[in-house]
N, C-alpha and C. Protein backbone atom coordinates (compact mmCIF):
# COMPACT_ATOMS: atom_id res chain seq x y z
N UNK A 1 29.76 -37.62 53.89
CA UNK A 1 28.66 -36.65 53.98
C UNK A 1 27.58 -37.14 54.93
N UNK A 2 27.09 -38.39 54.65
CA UNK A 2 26.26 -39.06 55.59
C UNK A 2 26.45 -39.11 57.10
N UNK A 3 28.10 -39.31 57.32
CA UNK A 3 28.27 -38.87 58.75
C UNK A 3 27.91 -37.89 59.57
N UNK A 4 28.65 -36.62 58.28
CA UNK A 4 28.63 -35.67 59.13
C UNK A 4 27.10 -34.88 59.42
N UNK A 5 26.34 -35.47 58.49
CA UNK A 5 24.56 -35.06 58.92
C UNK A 5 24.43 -35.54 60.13
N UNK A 6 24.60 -36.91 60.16
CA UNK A 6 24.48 -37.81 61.21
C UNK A 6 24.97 -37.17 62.86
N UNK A 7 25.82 -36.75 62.55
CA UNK A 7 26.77 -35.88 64.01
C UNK A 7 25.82 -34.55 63.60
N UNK A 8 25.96 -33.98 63.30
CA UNK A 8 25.47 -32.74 63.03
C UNK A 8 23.82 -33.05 63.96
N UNK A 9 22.97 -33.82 63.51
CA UNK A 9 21.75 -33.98 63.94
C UNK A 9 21.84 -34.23 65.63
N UNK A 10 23.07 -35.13 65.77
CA UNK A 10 23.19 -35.95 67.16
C UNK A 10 23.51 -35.18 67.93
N UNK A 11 24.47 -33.86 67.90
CA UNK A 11 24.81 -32.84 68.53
C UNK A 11 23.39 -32.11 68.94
N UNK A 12 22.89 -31.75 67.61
CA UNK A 12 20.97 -31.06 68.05
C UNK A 12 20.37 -31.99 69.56
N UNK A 13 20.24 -32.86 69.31
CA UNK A 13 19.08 -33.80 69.87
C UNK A 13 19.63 -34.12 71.32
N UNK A 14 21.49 -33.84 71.42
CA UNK A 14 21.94 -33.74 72.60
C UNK A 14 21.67 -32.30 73.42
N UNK A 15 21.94 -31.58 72.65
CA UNK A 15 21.63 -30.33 72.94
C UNK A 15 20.22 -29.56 73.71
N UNK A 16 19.27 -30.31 73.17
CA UNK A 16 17.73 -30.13 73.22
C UNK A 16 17.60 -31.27 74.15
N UNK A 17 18.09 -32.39 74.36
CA UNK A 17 17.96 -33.35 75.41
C UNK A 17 18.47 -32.89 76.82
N UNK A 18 19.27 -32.22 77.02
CA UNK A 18 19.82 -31.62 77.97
C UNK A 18 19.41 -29.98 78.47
N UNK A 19 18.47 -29.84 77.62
CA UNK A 19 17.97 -28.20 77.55
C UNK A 19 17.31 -27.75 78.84
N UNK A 20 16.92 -28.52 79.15
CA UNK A 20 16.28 -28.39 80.79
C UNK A 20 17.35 -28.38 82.15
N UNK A 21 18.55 -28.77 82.03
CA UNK A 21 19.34 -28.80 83.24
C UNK A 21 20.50 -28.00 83.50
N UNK A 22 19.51 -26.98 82.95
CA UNK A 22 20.50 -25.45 83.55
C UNK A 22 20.74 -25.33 85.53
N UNK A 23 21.57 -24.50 85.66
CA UNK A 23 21.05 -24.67 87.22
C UNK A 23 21.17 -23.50 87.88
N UNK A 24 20.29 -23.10 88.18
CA UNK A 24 19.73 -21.91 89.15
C UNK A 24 19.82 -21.79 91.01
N UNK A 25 20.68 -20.75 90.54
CA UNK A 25 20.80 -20.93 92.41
C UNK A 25 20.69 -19.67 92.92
N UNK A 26 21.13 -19.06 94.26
CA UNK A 26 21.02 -18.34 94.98
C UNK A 26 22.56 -17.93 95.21
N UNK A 27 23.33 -17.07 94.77
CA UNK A 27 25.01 -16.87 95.11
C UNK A 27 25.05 -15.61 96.01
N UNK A 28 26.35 -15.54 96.46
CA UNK A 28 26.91 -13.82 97.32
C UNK A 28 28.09 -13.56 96.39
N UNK A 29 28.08 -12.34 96.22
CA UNK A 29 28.99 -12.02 95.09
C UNK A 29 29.30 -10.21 95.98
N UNK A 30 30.70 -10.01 95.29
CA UNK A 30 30.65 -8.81 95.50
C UNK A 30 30.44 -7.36 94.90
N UNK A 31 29.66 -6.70 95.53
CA UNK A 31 28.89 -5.38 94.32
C UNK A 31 28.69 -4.25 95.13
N UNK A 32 28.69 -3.23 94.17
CA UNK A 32 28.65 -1.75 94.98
C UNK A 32 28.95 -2.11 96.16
N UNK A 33 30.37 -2.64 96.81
CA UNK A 33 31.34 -2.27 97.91
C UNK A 33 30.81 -3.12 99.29
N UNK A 34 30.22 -4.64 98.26
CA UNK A 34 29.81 -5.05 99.15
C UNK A 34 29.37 -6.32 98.87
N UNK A 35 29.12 -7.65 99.86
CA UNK A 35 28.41 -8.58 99.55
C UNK A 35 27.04 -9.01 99.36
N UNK A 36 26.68 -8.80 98.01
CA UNK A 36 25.20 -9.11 97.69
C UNK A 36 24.74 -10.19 97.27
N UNK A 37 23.20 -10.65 97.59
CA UNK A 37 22.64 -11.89 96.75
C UNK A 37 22.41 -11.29 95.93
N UNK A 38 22.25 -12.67 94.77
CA UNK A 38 22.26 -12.49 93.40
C UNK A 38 21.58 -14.18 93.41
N UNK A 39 20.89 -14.12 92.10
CA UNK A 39 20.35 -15.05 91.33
C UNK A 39 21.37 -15.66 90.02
N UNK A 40 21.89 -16.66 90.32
CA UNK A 40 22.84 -16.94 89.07
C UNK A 40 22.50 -18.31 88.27
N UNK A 41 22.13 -18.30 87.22
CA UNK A 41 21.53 -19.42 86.18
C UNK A 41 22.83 -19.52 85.32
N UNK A 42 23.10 -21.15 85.14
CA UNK A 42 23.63 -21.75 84.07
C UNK A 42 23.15 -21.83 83.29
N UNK A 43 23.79 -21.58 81.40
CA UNK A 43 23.25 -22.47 80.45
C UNK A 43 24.29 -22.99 79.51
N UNK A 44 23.74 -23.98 79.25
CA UNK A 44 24.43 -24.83 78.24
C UNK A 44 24.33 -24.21 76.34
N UNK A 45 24.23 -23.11 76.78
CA UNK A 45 24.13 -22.30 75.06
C UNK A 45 25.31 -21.38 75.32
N UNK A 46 25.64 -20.64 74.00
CA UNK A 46 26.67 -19.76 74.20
C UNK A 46 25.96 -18.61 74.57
N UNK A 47 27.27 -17.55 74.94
CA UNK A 47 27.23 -16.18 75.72
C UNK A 47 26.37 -15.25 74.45
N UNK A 48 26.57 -15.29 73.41
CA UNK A 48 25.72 -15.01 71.98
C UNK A 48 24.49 -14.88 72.08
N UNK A 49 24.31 -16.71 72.29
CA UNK A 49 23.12 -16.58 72.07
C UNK A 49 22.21 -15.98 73.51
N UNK A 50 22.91 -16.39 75.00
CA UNK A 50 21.78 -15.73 75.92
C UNK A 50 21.63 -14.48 75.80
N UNK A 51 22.97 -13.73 75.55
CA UNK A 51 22.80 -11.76 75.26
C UNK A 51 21.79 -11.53 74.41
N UNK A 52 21.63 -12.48 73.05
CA UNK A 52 20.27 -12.50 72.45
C UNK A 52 19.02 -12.44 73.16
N UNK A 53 19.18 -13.76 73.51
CA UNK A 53 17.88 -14.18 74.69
C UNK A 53 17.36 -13.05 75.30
N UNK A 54 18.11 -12.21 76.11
CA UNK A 54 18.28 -11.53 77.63
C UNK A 54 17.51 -10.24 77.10
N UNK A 55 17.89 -9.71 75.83
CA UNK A 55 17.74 -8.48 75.02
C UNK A 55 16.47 -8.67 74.49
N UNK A 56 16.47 -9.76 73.95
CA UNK A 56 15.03 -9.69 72.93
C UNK A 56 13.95 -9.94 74.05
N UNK A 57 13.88 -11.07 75.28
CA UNK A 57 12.68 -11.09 76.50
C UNK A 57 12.25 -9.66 77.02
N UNK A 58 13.45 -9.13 77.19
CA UNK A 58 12.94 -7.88 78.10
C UNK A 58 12.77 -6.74 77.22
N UNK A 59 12.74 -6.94 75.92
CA UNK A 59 11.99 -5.84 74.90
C UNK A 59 11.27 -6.32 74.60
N UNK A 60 10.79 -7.19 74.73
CA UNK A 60 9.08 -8.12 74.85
C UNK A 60 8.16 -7.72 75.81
N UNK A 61 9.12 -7.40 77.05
CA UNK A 61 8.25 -7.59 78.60
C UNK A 61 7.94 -6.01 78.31
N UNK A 62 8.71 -4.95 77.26
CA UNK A 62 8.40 -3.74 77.67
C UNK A 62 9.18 -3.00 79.02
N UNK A 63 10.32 -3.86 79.40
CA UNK A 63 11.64 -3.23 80.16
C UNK A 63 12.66 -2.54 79.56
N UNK A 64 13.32 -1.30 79.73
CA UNK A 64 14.11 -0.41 79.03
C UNK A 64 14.97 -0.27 79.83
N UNK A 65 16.43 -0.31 79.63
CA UNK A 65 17.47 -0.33 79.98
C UNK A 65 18.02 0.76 80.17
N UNK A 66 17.92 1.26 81.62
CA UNK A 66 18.69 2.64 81.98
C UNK A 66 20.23 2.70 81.60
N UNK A 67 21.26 2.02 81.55
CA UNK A 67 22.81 2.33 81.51
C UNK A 67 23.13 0.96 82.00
N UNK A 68 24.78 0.93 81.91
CA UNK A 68 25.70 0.10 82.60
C UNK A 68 26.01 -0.03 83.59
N UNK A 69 26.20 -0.40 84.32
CA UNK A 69 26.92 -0.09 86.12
C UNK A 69 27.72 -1.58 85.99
N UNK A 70 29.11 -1.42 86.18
CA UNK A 70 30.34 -2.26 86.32
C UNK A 70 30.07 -3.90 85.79
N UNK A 71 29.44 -3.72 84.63
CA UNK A 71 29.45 -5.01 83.84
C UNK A 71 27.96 -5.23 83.51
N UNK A 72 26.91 -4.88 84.11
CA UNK A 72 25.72 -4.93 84.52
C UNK A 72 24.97 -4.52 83.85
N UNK A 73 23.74 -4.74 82.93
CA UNK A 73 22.82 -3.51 82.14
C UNK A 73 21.75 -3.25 83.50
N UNK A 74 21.42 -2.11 83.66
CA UNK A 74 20.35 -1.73 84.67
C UNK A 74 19.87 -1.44 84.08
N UNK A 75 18.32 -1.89 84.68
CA UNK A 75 17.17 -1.23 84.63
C UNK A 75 16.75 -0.49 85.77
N UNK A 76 16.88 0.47 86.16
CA UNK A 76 16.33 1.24 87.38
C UNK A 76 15.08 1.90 86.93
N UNK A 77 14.22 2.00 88.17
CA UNK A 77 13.36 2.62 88.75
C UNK A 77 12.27 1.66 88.27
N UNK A 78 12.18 0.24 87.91
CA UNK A 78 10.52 0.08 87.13
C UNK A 78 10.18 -0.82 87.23
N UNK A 79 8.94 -0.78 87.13
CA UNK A 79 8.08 -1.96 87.75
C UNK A 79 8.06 -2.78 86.84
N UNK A 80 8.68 -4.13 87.25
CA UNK A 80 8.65 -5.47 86.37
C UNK A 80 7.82 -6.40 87.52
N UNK A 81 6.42 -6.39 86.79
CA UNK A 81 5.44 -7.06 87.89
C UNK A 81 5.28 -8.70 87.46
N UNK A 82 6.37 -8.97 86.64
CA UNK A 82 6.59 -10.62 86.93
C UNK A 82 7.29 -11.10 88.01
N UNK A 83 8.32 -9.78 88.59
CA UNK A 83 9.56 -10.19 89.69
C UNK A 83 8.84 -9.36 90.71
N UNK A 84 8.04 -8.41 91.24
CA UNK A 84 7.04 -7.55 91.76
C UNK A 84 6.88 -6.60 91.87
N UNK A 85 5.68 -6.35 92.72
CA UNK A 85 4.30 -5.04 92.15
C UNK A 85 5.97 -4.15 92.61
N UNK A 86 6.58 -4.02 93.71
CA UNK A 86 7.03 -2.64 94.10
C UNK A 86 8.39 -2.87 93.41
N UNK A 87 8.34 -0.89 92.81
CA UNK A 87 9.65 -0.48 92.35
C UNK A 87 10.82 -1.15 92.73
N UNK A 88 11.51 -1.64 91.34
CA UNK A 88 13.25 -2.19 91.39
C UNK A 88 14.22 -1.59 90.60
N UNK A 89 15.15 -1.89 91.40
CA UNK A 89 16.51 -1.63 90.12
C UNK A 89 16.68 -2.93 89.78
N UNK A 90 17.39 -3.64 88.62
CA UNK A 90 17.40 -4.66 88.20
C UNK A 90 18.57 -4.50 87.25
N UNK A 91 19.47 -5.40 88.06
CA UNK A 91 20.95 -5.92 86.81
C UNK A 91 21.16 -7.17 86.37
N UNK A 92 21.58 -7.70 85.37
CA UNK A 92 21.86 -8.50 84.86
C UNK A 92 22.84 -8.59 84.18
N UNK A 93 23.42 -9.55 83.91
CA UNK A 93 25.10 -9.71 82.88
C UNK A 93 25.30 -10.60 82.54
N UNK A 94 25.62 -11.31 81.45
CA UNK A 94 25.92 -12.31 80.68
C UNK A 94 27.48 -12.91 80.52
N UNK A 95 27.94 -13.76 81.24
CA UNK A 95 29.44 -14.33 80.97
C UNK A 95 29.26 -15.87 80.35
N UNK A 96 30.36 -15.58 79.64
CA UNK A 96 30.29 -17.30 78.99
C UNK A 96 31.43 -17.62 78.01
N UNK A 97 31.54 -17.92 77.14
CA UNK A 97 31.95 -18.27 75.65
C UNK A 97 31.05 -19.19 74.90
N UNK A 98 31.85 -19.87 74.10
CA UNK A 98 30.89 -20.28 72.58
C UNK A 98 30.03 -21.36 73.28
N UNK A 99 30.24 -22.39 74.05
CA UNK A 99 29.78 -23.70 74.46
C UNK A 99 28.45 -23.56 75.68
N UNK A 100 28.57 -22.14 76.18
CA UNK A 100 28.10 -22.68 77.64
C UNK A 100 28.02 -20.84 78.23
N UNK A 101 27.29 -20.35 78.96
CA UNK A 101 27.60 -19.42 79.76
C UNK A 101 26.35 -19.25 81.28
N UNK A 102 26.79 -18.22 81.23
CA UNK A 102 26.09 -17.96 82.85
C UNK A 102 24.86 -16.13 83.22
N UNK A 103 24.21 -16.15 83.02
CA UNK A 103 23.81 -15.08 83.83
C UNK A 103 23.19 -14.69 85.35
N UNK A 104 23.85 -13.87 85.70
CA UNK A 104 23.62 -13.41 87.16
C UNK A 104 22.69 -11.87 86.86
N UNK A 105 21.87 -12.33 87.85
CA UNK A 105 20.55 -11.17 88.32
C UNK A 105 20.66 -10.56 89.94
N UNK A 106 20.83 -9.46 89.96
CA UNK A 106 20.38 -8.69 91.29
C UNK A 106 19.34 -7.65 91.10
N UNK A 107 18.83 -7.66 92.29
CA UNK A 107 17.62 -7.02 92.65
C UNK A 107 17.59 -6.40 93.59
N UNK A 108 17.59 -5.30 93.50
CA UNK A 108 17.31 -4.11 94.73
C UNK A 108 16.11 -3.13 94.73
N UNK A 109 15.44 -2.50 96.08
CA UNK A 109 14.49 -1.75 96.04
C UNK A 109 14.84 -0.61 96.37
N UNK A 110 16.23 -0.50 96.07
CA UNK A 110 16.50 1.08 95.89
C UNK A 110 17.31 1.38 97.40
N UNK A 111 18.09 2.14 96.49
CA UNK A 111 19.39 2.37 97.67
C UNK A 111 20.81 1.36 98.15
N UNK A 112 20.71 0.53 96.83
CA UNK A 112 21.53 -1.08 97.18
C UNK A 112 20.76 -1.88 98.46
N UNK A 113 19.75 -1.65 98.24
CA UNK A 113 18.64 -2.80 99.43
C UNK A 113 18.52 -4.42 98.64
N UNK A 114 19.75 -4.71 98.18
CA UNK A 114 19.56 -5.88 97.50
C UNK A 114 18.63 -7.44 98.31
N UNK A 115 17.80 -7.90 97.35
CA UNK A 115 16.65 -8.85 98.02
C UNK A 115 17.39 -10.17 98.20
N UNK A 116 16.79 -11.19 98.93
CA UNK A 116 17.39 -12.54 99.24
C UNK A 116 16.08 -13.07 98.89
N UNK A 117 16.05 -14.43 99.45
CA UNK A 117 14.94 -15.50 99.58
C UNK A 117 14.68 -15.06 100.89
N UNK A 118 15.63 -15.18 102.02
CA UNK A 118 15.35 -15.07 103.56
C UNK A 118 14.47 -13.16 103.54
N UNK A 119 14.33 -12.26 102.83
CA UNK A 119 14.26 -10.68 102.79
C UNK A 119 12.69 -10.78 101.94
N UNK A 120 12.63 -11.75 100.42
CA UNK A 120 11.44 -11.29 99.93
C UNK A 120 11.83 -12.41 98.72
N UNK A 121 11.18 -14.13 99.41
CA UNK A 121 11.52 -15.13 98.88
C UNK A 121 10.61 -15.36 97.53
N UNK A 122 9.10 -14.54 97.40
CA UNK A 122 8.73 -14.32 96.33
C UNK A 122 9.24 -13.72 95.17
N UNK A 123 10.06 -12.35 94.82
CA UNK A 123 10.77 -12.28 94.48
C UNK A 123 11.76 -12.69 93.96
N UNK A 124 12.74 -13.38 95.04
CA UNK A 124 13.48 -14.55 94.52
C UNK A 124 13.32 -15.63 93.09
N UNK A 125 11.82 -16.19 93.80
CA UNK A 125 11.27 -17.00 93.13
C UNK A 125 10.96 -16.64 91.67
N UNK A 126 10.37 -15.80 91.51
CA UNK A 126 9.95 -14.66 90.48
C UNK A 126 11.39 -14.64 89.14
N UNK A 127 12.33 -14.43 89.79
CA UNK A 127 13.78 -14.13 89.28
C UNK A 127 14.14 -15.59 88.69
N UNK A 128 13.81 -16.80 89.41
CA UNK A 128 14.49 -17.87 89.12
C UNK A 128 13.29 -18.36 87.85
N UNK A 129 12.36 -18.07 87.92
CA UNK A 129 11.41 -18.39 86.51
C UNK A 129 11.71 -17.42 85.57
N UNK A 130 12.27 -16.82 85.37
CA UNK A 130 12.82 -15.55 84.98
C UNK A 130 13.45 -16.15 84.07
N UNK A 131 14.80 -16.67 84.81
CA UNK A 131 15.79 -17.50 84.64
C UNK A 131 15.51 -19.12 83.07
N UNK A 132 14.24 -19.45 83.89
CA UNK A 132 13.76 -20.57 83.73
C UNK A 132 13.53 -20.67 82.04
N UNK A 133 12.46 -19.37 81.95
CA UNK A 133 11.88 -18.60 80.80
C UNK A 133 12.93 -18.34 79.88
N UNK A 134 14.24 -17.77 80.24
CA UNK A 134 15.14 -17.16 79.04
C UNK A 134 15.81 -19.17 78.57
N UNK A 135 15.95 -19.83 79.17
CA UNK A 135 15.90 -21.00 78.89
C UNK A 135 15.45 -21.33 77.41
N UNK A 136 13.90 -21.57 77.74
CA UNK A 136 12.82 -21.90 76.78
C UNK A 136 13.11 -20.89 75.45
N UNK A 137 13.47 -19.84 75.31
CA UNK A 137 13.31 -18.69 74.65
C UNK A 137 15.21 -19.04 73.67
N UNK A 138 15.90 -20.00 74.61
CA UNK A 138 17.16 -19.89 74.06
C UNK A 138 17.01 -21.05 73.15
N UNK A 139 16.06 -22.14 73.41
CA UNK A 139 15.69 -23.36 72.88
C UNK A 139 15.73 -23.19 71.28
N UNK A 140 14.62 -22.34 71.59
CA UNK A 140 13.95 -21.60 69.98
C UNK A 140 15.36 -20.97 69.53
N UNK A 141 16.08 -20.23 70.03
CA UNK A 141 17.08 -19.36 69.45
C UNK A 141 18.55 -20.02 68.83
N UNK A 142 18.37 -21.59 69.39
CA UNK A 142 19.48 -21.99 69.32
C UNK A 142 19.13 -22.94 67.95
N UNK A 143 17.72 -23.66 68.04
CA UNK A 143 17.19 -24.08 67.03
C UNK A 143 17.15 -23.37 65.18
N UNK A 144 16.85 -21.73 65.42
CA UNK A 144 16.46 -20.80 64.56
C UNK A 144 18.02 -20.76 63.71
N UNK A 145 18.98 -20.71 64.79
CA UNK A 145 20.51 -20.81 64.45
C UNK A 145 21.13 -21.68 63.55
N UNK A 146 20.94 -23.17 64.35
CA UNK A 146 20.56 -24.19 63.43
C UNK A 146 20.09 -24.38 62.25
N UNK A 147 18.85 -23.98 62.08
CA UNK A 147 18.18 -24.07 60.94
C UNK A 147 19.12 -23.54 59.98
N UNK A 148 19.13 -22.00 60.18
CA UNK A 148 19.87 -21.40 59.51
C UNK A 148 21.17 -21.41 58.53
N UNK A 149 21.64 -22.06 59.50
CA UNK A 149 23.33 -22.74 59.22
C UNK A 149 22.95 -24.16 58.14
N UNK A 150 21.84 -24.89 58.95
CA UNK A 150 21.67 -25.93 57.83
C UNK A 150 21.41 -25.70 56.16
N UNK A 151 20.22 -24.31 56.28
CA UNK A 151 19.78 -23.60 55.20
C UNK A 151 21.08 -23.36 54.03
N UNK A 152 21.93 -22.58 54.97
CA UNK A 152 23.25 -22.59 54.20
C UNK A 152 23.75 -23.28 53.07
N UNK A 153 24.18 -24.59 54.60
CA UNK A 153 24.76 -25.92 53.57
C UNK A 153 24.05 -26.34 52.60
N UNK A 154 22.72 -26.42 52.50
CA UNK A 154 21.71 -26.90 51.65
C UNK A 154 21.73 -25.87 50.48
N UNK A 155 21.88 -24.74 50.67
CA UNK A 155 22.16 -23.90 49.58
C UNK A 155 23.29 -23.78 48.94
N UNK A 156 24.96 -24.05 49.91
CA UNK A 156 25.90 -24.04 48.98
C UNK A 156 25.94 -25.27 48.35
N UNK A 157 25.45 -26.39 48.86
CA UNK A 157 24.85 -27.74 48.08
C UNK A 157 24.44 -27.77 46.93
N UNK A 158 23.74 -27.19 47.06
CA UNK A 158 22.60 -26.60 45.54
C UNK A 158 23.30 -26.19 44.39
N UNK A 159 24.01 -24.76 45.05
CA UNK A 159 24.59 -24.22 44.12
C UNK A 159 26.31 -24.94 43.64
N UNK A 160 26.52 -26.08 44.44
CA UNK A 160 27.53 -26.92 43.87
C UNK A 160 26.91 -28.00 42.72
N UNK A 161 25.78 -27.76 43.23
CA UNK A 161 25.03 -29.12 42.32
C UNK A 161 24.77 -28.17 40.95
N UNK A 162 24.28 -27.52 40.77
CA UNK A 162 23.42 -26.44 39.57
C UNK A 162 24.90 -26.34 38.48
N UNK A 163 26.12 -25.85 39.70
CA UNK A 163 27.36 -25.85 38.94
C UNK A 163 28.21 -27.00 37.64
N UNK A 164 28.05 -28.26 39.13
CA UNK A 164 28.42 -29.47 37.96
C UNK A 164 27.38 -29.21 36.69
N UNK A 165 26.22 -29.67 36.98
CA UNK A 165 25.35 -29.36 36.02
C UNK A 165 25.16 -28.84 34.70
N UNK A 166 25.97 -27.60 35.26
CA UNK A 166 25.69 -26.44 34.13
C UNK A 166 27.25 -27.25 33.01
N UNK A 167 27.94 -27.87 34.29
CA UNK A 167 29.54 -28.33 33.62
C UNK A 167 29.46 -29.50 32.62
N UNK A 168 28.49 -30.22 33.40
CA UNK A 168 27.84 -31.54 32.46
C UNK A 168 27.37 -31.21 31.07
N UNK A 169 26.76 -30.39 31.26
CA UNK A 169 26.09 -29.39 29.47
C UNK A 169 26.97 -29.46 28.73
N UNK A 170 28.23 -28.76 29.65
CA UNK A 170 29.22 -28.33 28.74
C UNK A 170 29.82 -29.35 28.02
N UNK A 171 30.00 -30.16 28.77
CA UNK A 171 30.81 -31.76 28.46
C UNK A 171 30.07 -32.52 27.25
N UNK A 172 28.65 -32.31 27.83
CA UNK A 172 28.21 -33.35 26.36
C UNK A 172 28.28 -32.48 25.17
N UNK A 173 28.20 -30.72 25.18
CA UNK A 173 28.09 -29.84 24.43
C UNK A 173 29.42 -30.55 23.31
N UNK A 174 30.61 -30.11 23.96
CA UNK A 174 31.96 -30.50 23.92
C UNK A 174 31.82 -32.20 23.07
N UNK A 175 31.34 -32.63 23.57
CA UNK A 175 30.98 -34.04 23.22
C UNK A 175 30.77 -34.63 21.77
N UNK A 176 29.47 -33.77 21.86
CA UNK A 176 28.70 -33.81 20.34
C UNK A 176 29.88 -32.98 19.22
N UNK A 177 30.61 -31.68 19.72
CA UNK A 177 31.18 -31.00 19.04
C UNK A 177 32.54 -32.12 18.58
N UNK A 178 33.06 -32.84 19.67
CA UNK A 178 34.05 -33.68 18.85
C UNK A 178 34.12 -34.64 18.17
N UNK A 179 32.28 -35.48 18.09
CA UNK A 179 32.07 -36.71 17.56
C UNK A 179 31.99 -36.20 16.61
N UNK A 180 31.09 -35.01 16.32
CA UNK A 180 30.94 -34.08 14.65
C UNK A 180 32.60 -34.04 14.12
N UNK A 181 33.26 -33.17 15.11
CA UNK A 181 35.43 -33.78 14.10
C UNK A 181 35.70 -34.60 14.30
N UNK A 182 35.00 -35.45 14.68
CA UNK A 182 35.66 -36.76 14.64
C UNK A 182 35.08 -37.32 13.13
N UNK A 183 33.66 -37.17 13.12
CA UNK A 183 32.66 -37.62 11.61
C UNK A 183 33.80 -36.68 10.58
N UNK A 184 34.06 -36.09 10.67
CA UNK A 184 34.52 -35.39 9.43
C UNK A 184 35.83 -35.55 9.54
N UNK A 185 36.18 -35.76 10.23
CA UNK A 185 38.00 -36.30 9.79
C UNK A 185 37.73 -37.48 9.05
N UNK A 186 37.29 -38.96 9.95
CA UNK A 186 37.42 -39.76 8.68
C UNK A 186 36.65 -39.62 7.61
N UNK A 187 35.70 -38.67 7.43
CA UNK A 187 35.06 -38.69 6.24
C UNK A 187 36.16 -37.85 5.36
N UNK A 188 37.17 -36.93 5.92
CA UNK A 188 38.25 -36.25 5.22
C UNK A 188 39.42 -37.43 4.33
N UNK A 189 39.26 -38.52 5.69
CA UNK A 189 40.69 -39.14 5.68
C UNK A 189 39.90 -40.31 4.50
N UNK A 190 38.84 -40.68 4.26
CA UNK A 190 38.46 -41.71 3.55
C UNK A 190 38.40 -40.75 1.94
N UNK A 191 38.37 -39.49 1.85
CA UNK A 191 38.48 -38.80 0.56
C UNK A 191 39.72 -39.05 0.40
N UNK A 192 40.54 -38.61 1.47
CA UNK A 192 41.88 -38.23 0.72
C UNK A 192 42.72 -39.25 0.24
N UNK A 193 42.23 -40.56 0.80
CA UNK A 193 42.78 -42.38 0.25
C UNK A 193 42.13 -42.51 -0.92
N UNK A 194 40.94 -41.42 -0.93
CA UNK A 194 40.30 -42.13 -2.40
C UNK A 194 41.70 -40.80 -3.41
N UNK A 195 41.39 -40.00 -3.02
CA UNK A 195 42.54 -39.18 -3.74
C UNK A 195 43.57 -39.44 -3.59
N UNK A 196 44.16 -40.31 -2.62
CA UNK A 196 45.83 -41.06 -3.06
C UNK A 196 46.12 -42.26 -3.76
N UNK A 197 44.56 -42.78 -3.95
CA UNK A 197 45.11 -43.98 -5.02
C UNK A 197 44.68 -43.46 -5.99
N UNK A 198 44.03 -42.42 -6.30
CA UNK A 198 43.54 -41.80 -8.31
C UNK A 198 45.11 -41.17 -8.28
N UNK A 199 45.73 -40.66 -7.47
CA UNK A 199 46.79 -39.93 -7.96
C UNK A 199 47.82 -41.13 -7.92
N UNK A 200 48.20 -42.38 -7.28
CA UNK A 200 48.76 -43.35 -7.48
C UNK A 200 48.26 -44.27 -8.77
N UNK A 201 47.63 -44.29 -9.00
CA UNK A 201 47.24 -44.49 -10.32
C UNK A 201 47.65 -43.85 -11.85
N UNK A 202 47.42 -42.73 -11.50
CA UNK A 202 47.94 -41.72 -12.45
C UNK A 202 49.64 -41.89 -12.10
N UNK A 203 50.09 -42.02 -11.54
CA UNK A 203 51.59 -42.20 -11.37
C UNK A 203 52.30 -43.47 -12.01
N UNK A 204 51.32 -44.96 -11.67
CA UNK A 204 51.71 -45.70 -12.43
C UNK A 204 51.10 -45.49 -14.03
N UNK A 205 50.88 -44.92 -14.41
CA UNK A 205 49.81 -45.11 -15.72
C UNK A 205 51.39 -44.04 -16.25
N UNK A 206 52.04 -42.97 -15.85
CA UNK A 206 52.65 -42.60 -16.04
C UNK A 206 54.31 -43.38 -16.94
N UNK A 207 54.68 -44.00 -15.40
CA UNK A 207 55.75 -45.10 -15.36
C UNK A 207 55.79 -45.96 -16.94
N UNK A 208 54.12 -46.53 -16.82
CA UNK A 208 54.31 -47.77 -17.81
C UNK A 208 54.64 -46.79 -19.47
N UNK A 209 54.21 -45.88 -19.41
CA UNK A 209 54.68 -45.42 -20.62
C UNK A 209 55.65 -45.21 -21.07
N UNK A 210 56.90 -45.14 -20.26
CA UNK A 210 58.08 -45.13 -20.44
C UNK A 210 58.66 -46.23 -21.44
């Protein structure tokens, strides 16, 4: 048991030790029939938890999600004046599995005018703190998870412990109930020797009269 706390904790503290070296870059990918930049961030959390992340920030920021477009949640037409003042469309998508995943961001000002660093490097920049932010936000989320799961064990703990417990009752219950037949057997078995030698008695008392 001690181990597995032990790992259990060491996994956390690796996890949170490494929480900062996601990596954010600048990619070309292909989209609406064509090669676009895109903003693509690593993380070392699962695909779970960033779709969490990704969902709960931007219903924070007060961004609403127009539809899908080929893997993509868009936001079209709106001003997200952390990434800037002028009108965007804005996609994002989440790939990964349990250990690790990735989200990619594009940005266009409408019409597939998708932005670069070399086109509107503020922007860019804007996107990669963006990036930076769902990070910090996954920290907490991955922690909250944690907790949670620990909460668990600590509770089916509990309720393994409350169980013996209640079993222990039973045992001494059981206990007391057999030392009590136990008191009364030999107090049975010490009558009934006193009643086999009055009736052995009476048997010889019988004999000699013969």
């Amino acid at each position: 048991m001690k181990k597995t706390i032990f790992i259990t904790i060491s996994l956390i503290l690796f996890r949170l030790v490494n929480v900062y070296s996601q990596e954010i870059s600048e990619t070309s990918l292909s989209f609406m029939d064509g090669k676009q930049n895109a903003v693509e961030a690593k993380y070392k959390y699962s695909e779970d938890i960033m779709q969490n992340v990704v969902k709960n920030v931007l219903e924070k920021k007060k961004i609403k999600r127009t539809k899908s477009v080929k893997g993509y949640e868009l936001y079209e037409g709106i001003v997200f004046e952390e990434l800037s003042a002028d009108k965007i469309d804005f996609y994002i998508k989440v790939d990964g599995n349990k250990k690790e995943s990735t989200i990619t961001l594009l940005i266009s000002k409408g019409y597939n005018n998708f932005i670069s660093t070399s086109n509107d490097a503020s922007t860019i920049k804007n996107a990669k703190n963006l990036c930076k932010e769902f990070n910090i936000y996954a920290i907490e989320e991955f922690l909250n998870r944690e907790i949670k799961k620990q909460e668990e064990v600590i509770e089916d703990a509990n309720k393994k412990l409350n169980k013996s417990i209640d079993k222990g009752k039973d045992l001494v219950k059981d206990k007391e109930d057999i030392i009590q037949k136990i008191e009364k057997n030999s107090s049975e078995q010490k009558d009934l020797k006193t009643e086999l030698e009055e009736q052995k008695k009476v048997l010889s008392t019988l004999k000699n009269k013969k």
